[in-house]
N, C-alpha and C. Protein backbone atom coordinates (compact mmCIF):
# COMPACT_ATOMS: atom_id res chain seq x y z
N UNK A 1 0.83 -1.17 0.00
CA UNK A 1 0.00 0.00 0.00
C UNK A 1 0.89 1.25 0.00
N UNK A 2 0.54 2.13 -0.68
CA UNK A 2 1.28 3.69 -1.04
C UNK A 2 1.18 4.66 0.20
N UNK A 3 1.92 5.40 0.92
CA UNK A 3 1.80 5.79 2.00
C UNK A 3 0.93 7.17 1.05
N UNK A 4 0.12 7.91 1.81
CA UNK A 4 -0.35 8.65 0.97
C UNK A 4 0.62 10.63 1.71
N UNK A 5 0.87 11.28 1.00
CA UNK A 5 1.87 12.49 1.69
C UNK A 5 0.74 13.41 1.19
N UNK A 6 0.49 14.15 2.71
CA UNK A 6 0.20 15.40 2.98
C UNK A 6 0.77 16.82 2.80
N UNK A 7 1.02 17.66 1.77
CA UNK A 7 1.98 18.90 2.35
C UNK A 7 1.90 19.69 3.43
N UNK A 8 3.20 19.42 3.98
CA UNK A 8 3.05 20.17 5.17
C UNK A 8 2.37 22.16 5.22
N UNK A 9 1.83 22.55 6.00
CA UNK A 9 2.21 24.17 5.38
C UNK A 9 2.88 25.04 5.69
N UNK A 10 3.58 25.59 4.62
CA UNK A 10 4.28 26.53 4.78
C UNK A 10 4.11 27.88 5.75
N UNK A 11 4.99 28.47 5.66
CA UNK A 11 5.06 30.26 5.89
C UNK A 11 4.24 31.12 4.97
N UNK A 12 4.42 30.75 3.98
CA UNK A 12 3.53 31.43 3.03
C UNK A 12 1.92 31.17 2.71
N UNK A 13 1.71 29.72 3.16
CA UNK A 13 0.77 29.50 3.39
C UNK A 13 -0.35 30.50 4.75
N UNK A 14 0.47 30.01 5.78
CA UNK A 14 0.32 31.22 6.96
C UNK A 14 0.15 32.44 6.50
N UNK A 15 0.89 33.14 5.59
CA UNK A 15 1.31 34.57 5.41
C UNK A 15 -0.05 34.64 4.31
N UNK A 16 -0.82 34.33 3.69
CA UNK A 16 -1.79 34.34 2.66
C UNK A 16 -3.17 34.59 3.61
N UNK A 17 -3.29 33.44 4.90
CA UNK A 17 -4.35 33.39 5.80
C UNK A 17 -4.42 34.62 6.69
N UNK A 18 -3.08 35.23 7.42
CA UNK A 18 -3.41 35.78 7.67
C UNK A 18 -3.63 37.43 7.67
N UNK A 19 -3.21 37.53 6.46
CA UNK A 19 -3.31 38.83 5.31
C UNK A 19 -4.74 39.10 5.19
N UNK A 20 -5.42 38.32 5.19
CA UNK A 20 -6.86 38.03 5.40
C UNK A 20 -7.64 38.85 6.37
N UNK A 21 -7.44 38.24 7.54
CA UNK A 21 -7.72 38.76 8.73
C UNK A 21 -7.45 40.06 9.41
N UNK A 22 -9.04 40.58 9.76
CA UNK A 22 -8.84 42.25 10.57
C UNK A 22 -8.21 42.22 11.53
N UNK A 23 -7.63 43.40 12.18
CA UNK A 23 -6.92 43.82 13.16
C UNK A 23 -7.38 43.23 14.13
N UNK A 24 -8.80 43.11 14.97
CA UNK A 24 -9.12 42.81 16.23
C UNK A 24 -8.63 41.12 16.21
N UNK A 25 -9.30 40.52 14.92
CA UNK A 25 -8.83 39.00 14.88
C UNK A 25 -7.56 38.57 15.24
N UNK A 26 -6.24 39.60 14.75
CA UNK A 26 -4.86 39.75 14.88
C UNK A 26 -4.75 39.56 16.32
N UNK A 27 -5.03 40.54 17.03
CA UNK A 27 -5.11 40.88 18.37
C UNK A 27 -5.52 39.75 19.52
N UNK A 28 -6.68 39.40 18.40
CA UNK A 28 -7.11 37.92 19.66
C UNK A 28 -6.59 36.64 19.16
N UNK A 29 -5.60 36.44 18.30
CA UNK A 29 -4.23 35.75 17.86
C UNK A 29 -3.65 35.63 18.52
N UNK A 30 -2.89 36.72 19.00
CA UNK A 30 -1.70 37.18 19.95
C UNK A 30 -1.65 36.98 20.86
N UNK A 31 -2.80 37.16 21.43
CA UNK A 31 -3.47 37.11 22.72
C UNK A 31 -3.50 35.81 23.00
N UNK A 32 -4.33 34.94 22.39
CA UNK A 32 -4.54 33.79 22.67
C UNK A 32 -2.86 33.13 22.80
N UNK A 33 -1.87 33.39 21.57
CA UNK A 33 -0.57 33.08 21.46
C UNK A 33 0.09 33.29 23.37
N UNK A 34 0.15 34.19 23.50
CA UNK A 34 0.41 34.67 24.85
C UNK A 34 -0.09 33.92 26.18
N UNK A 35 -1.31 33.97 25.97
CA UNK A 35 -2.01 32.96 27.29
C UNK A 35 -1.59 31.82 27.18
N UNK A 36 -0.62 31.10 25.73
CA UNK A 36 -0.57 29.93 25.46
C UNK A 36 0.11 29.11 26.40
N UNK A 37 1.72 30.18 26.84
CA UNK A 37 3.00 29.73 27.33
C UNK A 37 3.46 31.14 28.16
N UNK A 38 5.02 30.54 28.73
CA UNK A 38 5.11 31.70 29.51
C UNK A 38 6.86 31.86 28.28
N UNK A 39 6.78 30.64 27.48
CA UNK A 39 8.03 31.08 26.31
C UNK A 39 7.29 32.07 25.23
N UNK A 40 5.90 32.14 25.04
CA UNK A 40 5.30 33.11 24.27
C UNK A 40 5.67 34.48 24.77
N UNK A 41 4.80 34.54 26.03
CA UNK A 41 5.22 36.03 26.37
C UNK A 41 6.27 36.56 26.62
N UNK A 42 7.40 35.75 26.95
CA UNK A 42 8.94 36.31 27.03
C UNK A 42 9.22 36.73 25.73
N UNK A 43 9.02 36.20 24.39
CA UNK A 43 9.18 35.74 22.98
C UNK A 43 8.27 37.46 22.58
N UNK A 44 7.20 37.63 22.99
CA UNK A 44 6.75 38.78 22.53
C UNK A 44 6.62 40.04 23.31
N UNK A 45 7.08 39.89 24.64
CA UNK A 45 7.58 41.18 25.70
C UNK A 45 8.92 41.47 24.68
N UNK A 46 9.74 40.79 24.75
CA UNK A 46 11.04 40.88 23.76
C UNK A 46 10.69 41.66 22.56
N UNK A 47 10.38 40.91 21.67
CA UNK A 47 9.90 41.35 20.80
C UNK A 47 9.64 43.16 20.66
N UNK A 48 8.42 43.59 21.42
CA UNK A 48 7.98 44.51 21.46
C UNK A 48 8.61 45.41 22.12
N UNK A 49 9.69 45.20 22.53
CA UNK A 49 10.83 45.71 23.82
C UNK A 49 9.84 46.21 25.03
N UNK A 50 9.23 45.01 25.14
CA UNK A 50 8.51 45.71 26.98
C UNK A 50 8.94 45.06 27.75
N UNK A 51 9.44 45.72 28.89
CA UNK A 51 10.01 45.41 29.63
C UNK A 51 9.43 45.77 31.48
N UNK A 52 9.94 44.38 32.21
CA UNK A 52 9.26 44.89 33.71
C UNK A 52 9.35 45.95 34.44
N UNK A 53 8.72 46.92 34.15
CA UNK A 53 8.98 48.22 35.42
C UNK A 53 8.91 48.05 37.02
């Protein structure tokens, strides 16, 4: 039997979907990204250069 192959998706795939999507949707992306992990929010405090006051 033939294994059957899926393509995986790309970046560009990603980058097409979410070109798509309004700002608030973005936002509750991020968001959700964030609540995910505590390597997210280090990953996007960084990111955004915010830092603990």
């Amino acid at each position: 039997m033939k294994k059957t192959s899926k393509k995986q998706p790309t970046w560009s795939d990603l980058k097409r979907r979410l070109a798509d999507l309004e700002p608030p949707a973005l936002i509750g992306l991020i968001q959700d990204l964030y609540a995910s992990s505590k390597n997210n929010q280090a990953f996007l405090n960084a990111r955004f250069a915010l830092a603990a006051r």
